[in-house]
PDB file of N, CA and C in Angstrom:
ATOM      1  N   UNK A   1     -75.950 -35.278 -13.283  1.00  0.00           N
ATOM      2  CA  UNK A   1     -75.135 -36.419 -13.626  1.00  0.00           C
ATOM      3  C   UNK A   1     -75.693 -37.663 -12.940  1.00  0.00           C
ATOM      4  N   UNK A   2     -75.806 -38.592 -13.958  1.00  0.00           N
ATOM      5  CA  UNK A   2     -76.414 -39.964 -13.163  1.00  0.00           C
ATOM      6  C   UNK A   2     -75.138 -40.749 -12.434  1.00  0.00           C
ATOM      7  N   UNK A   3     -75.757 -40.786 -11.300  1.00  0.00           N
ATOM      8  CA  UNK A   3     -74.633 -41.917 -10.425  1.00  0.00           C
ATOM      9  C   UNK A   3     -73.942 -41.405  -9.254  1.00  0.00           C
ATOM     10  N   UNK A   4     -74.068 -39.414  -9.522  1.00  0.00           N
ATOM     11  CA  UNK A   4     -73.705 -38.613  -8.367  1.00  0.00           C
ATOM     12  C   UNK A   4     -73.853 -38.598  -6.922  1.00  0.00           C
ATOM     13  N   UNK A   5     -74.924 -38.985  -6.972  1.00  0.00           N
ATOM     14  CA  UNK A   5     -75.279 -39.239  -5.111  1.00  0.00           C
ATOM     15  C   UNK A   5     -74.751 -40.398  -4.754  1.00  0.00           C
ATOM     16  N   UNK A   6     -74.688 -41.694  -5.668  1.00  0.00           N
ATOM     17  CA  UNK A   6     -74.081 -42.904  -5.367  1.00  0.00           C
ATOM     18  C   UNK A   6     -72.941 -42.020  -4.916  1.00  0.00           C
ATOM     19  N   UNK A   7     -71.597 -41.844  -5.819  1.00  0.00           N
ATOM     20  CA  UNK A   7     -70.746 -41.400  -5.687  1.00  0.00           C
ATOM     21  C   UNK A   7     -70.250 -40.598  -4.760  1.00  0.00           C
ATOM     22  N   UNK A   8     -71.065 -39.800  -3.894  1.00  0.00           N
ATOM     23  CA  UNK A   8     -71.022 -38.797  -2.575  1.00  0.00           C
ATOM     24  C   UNK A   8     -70.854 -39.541  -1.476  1.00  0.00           C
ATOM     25  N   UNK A   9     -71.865 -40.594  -1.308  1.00  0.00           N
ATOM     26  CA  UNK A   9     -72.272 -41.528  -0.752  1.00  0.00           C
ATOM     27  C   UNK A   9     -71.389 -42.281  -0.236  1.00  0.00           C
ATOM     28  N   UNK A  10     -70.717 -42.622  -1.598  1.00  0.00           N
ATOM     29  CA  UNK A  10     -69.078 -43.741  -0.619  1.00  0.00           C
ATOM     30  C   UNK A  10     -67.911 -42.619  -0.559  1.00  0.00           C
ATOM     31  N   UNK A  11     -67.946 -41.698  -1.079  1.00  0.00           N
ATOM     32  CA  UNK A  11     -66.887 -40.811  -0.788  1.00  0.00           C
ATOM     33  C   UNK A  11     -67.433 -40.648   0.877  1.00  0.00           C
ATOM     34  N   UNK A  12     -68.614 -40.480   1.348  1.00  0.00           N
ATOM     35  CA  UNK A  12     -69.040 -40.170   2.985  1.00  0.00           C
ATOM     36  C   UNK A  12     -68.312 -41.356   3.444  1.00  0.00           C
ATOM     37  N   UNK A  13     -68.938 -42.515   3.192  1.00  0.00           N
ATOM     38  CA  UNK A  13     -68.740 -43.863   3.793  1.00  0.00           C
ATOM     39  C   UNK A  13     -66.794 -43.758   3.939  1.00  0.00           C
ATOM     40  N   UNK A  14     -66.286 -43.586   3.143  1.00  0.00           N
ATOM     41  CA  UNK A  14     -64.952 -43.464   2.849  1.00  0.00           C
ATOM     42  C   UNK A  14     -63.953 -42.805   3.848  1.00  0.00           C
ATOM     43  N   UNK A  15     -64.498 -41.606   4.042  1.00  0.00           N
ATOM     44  CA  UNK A  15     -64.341 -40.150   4.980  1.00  0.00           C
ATOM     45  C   UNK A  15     -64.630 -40.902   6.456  1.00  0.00           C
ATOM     46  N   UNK A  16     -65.868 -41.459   6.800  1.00  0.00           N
ATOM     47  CA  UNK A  16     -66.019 -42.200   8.195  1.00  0.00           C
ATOM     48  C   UNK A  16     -64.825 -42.980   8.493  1.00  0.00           C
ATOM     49  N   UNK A  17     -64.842 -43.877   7.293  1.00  0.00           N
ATOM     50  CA  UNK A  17     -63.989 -45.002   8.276  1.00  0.00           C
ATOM     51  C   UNK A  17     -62.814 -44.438   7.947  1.00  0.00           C
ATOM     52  N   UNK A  18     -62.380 -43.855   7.083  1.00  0.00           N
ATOM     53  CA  UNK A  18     -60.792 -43.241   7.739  1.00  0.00           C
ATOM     54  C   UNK A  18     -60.902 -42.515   8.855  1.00  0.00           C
ATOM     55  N   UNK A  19     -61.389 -41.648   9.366  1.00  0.00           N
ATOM     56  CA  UNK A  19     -61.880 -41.034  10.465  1.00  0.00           C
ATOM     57  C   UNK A  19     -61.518 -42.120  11.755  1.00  0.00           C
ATOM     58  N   UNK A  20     -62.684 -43.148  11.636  1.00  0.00           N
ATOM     59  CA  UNK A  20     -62.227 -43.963  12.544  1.00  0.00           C
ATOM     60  C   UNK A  20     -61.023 -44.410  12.450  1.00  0.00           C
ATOM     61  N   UNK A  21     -60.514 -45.176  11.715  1.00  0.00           N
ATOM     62  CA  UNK A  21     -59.125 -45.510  11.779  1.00  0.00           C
ATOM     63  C   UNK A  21     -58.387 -44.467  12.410  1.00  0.00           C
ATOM     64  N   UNK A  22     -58.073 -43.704  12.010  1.00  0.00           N
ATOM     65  CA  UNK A  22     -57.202 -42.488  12.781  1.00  0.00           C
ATOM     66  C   UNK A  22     -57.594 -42.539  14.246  1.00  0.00           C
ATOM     67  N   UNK A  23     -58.717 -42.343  14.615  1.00  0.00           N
ATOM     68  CA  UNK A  23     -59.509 -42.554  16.281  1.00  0.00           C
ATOM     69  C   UNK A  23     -58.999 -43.788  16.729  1.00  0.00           C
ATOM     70  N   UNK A  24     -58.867 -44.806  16.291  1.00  0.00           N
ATOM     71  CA  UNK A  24     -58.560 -45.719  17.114  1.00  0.00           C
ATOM     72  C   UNK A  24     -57.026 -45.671  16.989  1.00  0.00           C
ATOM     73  N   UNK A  25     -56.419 -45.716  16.415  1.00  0.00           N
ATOM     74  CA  UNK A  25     -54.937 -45.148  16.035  1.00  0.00           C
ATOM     75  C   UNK A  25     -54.658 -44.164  17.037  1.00  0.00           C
ATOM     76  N   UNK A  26     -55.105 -43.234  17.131  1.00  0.00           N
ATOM     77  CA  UNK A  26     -55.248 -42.339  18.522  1.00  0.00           C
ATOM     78  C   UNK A  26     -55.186 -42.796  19.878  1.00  0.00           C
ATOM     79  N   UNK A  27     -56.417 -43.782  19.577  1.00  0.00           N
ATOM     80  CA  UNK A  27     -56.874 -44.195  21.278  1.00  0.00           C
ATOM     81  C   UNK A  27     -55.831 -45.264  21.895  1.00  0.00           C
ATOM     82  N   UNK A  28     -55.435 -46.119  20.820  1.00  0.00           N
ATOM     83  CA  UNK A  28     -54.406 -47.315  21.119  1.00  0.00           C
ATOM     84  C   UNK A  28     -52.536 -46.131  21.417  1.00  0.00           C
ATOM     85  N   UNK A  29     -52.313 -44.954  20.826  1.00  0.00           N
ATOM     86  CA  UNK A  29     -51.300 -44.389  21.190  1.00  0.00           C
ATOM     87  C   UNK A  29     -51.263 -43.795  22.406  1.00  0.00           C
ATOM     88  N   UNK A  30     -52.373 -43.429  23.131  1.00  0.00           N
ATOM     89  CA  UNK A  30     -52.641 -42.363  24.333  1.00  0.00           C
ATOM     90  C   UNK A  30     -52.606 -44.090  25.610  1.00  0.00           C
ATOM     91  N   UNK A  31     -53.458 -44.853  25.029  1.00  0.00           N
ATOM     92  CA  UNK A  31     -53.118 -45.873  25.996  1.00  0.00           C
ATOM     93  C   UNK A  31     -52.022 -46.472  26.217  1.00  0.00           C
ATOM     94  N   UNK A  32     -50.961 -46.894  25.113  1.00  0.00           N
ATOM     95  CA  UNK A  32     -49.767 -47.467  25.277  1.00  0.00           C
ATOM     96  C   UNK A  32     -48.646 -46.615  26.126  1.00  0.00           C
ATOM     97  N   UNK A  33     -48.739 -44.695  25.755  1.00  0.00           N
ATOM     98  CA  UNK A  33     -48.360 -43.817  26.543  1.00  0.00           C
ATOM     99  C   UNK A  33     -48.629 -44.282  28.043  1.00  0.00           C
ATOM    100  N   UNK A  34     -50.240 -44.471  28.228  1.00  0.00           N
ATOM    101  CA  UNK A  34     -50.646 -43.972  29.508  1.00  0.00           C
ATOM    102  C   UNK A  34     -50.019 -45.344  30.600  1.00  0.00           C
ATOM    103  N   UNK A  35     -50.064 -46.549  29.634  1.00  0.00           N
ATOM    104  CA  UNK A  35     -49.316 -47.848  30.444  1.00  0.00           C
ATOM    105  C   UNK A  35     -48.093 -47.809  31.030  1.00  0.00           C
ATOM    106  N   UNK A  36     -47.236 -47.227  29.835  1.00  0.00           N
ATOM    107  CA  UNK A  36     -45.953 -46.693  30.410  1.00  0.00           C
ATOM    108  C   UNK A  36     -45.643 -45.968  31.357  1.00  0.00           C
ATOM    109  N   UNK A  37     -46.360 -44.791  30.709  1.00  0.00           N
ATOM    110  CA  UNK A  37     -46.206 -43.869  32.295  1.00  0.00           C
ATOM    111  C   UNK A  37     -46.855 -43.955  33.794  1.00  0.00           C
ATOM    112  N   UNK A  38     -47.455 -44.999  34.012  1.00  0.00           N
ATOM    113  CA  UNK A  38     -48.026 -45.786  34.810  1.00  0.00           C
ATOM    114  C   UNK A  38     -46.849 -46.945  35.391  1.00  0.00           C
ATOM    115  N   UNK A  39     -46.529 -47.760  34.679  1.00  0.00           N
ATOM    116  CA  UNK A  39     -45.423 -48.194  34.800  1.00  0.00           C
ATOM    117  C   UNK A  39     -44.239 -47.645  35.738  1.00  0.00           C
ATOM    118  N   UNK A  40     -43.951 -46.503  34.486  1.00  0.00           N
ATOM    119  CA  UNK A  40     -42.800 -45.619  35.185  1.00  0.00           C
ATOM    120  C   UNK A  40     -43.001 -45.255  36.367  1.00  0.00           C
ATOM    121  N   UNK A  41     -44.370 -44.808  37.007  1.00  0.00           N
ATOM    122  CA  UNK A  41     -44.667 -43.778  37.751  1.00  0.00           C
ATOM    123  C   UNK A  41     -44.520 -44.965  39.167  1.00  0.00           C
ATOM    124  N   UNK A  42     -45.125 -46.417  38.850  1.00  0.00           N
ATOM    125  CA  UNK A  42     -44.727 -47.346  40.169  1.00  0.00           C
ATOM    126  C   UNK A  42     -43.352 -47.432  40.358  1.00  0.00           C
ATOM    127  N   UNK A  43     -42.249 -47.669  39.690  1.00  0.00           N
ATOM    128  CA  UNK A  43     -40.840 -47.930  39.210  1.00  0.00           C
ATOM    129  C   UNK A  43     -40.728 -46.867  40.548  1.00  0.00           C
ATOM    130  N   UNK A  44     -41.088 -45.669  39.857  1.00  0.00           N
ATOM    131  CA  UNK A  44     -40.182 -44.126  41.254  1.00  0.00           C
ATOM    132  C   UNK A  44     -41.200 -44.219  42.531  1.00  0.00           C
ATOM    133  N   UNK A  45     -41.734 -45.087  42.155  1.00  0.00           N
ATOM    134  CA  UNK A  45     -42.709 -44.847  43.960  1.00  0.00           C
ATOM    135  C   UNK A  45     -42.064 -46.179  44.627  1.00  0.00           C
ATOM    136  N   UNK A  46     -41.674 -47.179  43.708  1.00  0.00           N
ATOM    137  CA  UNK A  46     -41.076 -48.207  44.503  1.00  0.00           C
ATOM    138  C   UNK A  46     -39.469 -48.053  45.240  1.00  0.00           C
ATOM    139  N   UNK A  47     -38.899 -47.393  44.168  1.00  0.00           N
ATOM    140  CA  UNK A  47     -37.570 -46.918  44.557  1.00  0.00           C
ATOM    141  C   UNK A  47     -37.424 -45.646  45.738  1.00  0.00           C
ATOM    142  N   UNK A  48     -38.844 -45.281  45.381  1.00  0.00           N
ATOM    143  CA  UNK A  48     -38.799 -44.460  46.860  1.00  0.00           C
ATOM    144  C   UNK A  48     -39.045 -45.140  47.993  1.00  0.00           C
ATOM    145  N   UNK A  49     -39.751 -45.573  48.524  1.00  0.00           N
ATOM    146  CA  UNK A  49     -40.039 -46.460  49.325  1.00  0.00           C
ATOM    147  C   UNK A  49     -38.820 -46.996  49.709  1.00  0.00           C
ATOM    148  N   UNK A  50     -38.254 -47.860  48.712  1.00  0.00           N
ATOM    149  CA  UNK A  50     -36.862 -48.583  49.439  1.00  0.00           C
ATOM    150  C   UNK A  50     -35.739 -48.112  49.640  1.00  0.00           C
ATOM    151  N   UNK A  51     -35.972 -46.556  49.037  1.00  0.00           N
ATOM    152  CA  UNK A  51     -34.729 -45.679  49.704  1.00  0.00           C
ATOM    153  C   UNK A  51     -35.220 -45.113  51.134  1.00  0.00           C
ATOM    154  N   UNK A  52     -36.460 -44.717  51.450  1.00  0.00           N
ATOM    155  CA  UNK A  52     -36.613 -44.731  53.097  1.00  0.00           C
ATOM    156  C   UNK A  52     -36.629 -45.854  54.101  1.00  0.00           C
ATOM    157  N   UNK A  53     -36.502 -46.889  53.092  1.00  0.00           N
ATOM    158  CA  UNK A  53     -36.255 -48.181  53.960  1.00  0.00           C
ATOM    159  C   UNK A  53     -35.278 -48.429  54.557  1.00  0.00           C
ATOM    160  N   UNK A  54     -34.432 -48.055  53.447  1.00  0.00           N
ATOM    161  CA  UNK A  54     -32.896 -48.204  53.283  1.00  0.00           C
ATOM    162  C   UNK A  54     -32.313 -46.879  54.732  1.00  0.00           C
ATOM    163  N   UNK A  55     -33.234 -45.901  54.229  1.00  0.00           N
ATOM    164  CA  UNK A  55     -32.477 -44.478  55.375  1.00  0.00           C
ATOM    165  C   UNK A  55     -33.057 -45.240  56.510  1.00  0.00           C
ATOM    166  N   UNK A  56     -34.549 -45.452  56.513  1.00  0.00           N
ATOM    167  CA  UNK A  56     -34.750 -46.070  58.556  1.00  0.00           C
ATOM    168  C   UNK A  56     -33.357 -46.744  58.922  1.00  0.00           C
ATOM    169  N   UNK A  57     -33.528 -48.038  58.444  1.00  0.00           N
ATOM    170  CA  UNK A  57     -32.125 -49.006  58.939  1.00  0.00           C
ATOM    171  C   UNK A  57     -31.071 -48.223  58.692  1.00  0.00           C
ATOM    172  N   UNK A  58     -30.895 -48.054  58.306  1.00  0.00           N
ATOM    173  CA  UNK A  58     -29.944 -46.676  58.387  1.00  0.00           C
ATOM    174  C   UNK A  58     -29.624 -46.093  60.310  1.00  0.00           C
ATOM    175  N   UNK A  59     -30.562 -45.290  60.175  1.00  0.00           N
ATOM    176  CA  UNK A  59     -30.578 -44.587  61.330  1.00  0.00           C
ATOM    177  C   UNK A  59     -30.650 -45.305  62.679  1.00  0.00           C
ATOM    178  N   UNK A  60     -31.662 -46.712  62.503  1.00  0.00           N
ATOM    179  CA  UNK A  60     -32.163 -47.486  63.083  1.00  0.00           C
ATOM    180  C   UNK A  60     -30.782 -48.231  63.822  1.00  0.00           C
ATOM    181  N   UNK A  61     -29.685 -48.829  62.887  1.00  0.00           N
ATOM    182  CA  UNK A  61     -28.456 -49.260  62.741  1.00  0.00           C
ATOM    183  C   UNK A  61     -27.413 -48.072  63.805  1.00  0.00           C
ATOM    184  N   UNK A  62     -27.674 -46.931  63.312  1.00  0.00           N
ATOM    185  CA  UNK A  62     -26.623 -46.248  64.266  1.00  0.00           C
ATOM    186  C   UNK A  62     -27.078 -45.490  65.725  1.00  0.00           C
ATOM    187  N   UNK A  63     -28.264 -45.743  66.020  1.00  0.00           N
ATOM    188  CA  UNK A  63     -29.007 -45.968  67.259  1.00  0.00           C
ATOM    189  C   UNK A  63     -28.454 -46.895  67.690  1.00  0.00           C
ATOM    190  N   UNK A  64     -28.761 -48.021  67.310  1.00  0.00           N
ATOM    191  CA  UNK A  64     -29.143 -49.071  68.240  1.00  0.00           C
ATOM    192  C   UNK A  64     -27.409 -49.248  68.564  1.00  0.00           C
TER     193      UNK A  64
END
C-alpha cells in the first residue's frame, strides 16, 4: 500500500508525544504531592518544637 510507512510514521510520532504528555503529567503530580508533603512535614516539626518550648517554660516556671 502506497503511503504506509508515512502512515506508521506519525502513528510513532503520535504514540511519543502522548507518552510524553502523560510523563510530564506524572512528573508535575509527584512534585505538587512532594511540595505538600514537605510542607506538611515542616508544619509537625514546627509544632513540635513549640510544644517543647512550651513544656521547658513549663517546667522552667514551676522551678523557679
Amino acid at each position: 500500500m502506497p503511503g504506509s510507512a508515512t502512515a506508521e510514521i506519525y502513528f510513532i510520532v503520535a504514540m511519543m508525544i502522548l507518552i510524553l504528555i502523560i510523563c510530564v503529567v506524572a512528573v508535575w503530580a509527584f512534585f505538587r504531592t512532594y511540595k505538600k508533603e514537605m510542607r506538611e512535614r515542616a508544619q509537625r516539626e514546627a509544632a513540635k518544637e513549640n510544644a517543647a518550648a512550651e513544656k521547658k517554660a513549663k517546667v522552667e516556671k514551676d522551678a523557679g
